[in-house]
Protein backbone atom coordinates (compact mmCIF):
# COMPACT_ATOMS: atom_id res chain seq x y z
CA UNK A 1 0.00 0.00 0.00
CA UNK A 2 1.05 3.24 -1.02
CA UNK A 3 1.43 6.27 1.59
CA UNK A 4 -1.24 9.19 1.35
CA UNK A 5 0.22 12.44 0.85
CA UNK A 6 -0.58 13.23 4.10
CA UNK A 7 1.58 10.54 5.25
CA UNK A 8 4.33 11.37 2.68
CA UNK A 9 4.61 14.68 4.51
CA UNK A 10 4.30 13.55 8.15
CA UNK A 11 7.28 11.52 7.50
CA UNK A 12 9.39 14.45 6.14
CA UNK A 13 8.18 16.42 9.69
CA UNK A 14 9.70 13.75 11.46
CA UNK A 15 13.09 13.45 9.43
CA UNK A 16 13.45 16.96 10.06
CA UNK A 17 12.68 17.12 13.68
CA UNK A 18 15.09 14.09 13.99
CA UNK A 19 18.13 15.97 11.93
CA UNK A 20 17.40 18.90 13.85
CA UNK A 21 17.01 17.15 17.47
CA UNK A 22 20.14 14.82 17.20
CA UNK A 23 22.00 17.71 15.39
CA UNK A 24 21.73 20.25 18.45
CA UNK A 25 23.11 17.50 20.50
CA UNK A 26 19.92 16.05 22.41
CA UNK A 27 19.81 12.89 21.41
CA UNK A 28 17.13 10.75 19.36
CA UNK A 29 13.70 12.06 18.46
CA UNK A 30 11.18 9.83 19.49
CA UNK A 31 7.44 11.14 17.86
CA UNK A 32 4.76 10.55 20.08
CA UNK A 33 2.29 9.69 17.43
CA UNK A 34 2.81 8.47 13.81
CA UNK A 35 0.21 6.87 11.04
CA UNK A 36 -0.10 3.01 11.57
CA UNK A 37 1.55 2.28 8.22
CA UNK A 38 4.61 3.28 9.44
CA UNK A 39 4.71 0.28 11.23
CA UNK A 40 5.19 -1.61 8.27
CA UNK A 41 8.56 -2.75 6.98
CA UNK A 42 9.56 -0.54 4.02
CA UNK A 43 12.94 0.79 2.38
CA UNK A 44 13.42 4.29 2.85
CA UNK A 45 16.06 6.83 2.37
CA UNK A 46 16.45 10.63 3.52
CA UNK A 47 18.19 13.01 1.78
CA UNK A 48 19.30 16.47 2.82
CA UNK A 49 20.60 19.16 0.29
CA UNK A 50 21.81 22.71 0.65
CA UNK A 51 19.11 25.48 -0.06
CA UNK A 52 19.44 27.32 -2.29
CA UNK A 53 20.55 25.13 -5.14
CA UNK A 54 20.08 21.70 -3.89
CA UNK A 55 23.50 20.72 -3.48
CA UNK A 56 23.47 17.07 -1.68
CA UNK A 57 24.84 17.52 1.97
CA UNK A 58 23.67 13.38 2.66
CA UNK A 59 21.74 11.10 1.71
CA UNK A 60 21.45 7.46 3.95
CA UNK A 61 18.86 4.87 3.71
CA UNK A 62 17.41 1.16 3.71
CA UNK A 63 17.65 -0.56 0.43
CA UNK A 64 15.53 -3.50 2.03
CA UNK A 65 12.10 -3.44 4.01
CA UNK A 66 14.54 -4.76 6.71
CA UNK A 67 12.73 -2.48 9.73
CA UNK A 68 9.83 -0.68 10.57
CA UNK A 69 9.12 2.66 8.54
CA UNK A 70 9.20 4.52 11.60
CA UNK A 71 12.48 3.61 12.69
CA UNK A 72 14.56 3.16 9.10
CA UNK A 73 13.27 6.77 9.14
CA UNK A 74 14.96 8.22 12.20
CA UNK A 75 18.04 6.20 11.73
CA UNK A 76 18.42 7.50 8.57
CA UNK A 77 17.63 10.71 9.11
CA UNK A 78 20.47 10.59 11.53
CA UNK A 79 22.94 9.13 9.31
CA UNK A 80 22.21 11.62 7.16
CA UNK A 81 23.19 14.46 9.05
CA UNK A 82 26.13 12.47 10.75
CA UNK A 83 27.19 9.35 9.07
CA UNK A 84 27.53 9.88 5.45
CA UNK A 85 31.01 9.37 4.42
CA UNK A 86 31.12 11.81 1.75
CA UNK A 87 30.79 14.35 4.09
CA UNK A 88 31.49 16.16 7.64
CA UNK A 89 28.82 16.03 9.92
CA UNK A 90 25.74 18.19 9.81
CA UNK A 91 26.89 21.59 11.78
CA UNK A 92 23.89 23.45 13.86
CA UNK A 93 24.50 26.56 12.09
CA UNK A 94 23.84 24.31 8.62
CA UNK A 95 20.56 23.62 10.05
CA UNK A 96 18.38 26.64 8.81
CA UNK A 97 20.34 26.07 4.78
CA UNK A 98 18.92 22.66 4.47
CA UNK A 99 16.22 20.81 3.05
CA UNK A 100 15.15 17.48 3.63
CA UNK A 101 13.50 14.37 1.32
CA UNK A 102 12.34 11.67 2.10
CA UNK A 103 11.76 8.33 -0.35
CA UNK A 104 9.87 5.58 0.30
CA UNK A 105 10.97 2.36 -1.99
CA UNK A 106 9.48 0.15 -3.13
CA UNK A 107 11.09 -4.01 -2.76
CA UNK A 108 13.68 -4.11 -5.29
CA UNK A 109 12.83 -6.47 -7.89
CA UNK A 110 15.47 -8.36 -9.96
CA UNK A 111 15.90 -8.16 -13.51
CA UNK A 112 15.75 -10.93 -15.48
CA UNK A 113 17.16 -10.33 -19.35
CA UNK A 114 18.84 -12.87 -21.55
CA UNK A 115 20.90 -10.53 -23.09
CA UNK A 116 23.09 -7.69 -20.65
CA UNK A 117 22.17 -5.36 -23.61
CA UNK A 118 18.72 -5.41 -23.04
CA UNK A 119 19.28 -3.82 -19.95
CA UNK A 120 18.46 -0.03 -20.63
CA UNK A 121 15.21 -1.12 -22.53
CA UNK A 122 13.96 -2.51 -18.96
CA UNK A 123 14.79 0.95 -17.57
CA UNK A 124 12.69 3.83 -17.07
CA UNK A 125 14.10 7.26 -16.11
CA UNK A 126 11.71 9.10 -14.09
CA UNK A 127 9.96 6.23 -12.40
CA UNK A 128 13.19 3.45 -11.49
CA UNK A 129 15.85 3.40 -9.05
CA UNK A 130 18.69 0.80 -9.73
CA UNK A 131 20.64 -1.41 -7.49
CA UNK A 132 23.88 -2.80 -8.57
CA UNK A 133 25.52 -5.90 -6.66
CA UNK A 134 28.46 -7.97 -7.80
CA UNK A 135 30.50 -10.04 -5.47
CA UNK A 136 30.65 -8.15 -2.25
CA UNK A 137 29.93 -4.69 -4.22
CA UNK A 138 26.98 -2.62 -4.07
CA UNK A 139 25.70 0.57 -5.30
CA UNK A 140 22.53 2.26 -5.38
CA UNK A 141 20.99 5.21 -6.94
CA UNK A 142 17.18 6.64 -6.31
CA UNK A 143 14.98 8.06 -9.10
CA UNK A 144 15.15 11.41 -9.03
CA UNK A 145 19.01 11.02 -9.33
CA UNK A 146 19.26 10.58 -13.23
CA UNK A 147 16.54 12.91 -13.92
CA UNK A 148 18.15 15.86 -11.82
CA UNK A 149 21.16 15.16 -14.00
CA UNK A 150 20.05 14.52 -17.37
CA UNK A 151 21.24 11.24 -17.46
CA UNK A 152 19.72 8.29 -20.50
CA UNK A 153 19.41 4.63 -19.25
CA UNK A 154 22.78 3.53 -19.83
CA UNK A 155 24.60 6.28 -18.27
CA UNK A 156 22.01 5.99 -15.00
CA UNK A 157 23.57 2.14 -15.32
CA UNK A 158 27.28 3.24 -15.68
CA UNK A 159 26.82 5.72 -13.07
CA UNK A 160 25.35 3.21 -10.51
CA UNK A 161 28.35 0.69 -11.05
CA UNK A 162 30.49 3.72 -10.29
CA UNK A 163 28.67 3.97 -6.78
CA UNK A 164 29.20 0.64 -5.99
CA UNK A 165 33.07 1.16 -7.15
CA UNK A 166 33.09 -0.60 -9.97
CA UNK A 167 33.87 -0.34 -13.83
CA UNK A 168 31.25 1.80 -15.70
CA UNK A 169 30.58 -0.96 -17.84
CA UNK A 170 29.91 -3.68 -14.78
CA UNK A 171 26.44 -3.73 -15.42
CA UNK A 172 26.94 -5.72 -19.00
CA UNK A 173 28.98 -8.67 -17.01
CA UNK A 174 26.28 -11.81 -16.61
CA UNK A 175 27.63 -12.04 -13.08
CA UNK A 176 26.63 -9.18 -12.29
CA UNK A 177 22.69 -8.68 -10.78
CA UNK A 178 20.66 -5.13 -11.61
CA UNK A 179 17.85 -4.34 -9.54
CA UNK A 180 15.00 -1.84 -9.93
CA UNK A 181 12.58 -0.14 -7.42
CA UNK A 182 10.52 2.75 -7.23
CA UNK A 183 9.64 5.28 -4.60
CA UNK A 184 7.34 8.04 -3.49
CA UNK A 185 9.08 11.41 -2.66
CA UNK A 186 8.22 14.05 -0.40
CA UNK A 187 10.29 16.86 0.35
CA UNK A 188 10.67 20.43 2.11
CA UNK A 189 10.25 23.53 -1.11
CA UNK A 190 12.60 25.38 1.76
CA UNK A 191 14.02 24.42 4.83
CA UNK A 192 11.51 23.75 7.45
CA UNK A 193 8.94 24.99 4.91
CA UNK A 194 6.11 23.48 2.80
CA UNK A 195 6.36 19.54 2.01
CA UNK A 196 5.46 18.50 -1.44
CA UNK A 197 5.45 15.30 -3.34
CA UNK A 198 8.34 15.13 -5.57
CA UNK A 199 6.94 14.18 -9.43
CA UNK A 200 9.64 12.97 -11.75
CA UNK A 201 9.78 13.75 -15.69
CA UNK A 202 12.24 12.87 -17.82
C-alpha cells in the first residue's frame, strides 16, 4: 500500500525534527504519534541538500524493508546528518540552509534479461531506481538522481556501477545482478517549509 500524501509529509516532519534534534546534541527524536503504516517494513532513504541550489549535503537509507518505517526513518535521518562518508557532519548553524527528502521504496525487484544489452530497454528514467551488486559490491541510486542530472538509461547504469566502485561498464557482465525499485518522494520547497510530493519527468 502506497502512503497518502498526508503521510508522505508527516514523515518528512519527522526526518526533520530528527536531523534537527540529534543535530543540536539532544539525542534521538522519538514522535509521540505516527500513522499506523509506518509500522510496516519498508525501504526508505532521507536526503538532505543545501538550499538554495540543492547541493546534496547526505543522503542514507534502507535498500531493504529490513525495519519498521518509523524507525529506518529516524536512523536514517540521523545518518544523514552524521554518518555519510562523503561528508562532515551536519553543523547546527547548517541547520536553517537545508532541506530534507524523504523516499519511500518500493522491494527491489530483480531483472531478469537474456541478453546484458537489453538492460536499458527494462529501464525507465523518471519512475526506477537501480541497485547494482556484484561479489561483495553494491551501489545504489534513487529516481530522481538521473533525472536531476540529465542522465539516459545507460549512463544511469554506468553511473550506478560507479557507486558501488566498480567499472562503468559492470552492469553488461552476466555475473553481475541489476535491480530496480521505485519510490514516493516528499520533500521540504525550503528548509523547514512546505512539504510537497516530488513528481519525476524525464
Amino acid at each position: 500500500m502506497k502512503l497518502t500524501d498526508e503521510q508522505g509529509k508527516k514523515a518528512v516532519h519527522i526526518a526533520r525534527r530528527t536531523v534537527d534534534t540529534f543535530v543540536r546534541g539532544r539525542g534521538r527524536y522519538v514522535p509521540e504519534e505516527f500513522p499506523e503504516i509506518f509500522k510496516e517494513k519498508r525501504g526508505v532513504f532521507v536526503t538532505l541538500q543545501k538550499y538554495p541550489g540543492g547541493e546534496l549535503r547526505g543522503c542514507i537509507g534502507f535498500p531493504e524493508p529490513v525495519a519498521q518505517l518509523i524507525d529506518a526513518l529516524i536512523d536514517s535521518a540521523i545518518s544523514a546528518a552524521s554518518r555519510d562518508p562523503r561528508f562532515e557532519p551536519v553543523r547546527e548553524d547548517e541547520l536553517d540552509g537545508i532541506t530534507v527528502e524523504v523516499s519511500v521504496l518500493t522491494p527491489p525487484q530483480l531483472l531478469k534479461v537474456k541478453d546484458t544489452q537489453d538492460y536499458p530497454k527494462r529501464i525507465s528514467i523518471g519512475r526506477d531506481g537501480l541497485i547494482i551488486r556484484q561479489g561483495f559490491a553494491s551501489g545504489l541510486l534513487l529516481p530522481q538522481v538521473p533525472v536531476e542530472w540529465g542522465w539516459d538509461e545507460e549512463e544511469f547504469l554506468s553511473q550506478t556501477c560507479w557507486k558501488a566502485g566498480l567499472p562503468p561498464d559492470a552492469w553488461l557482465d552476466p555475473e553481475a545482478e541489476i535491480y530496480s525499485f521505485q519510490a514516493q518522494i516528499w520533500t521540504e520547497k525550503t528548509p523547514r517549509g512546505e512539504v510537497v510530493k516530488k513528481e519525476l519527468d524525464k
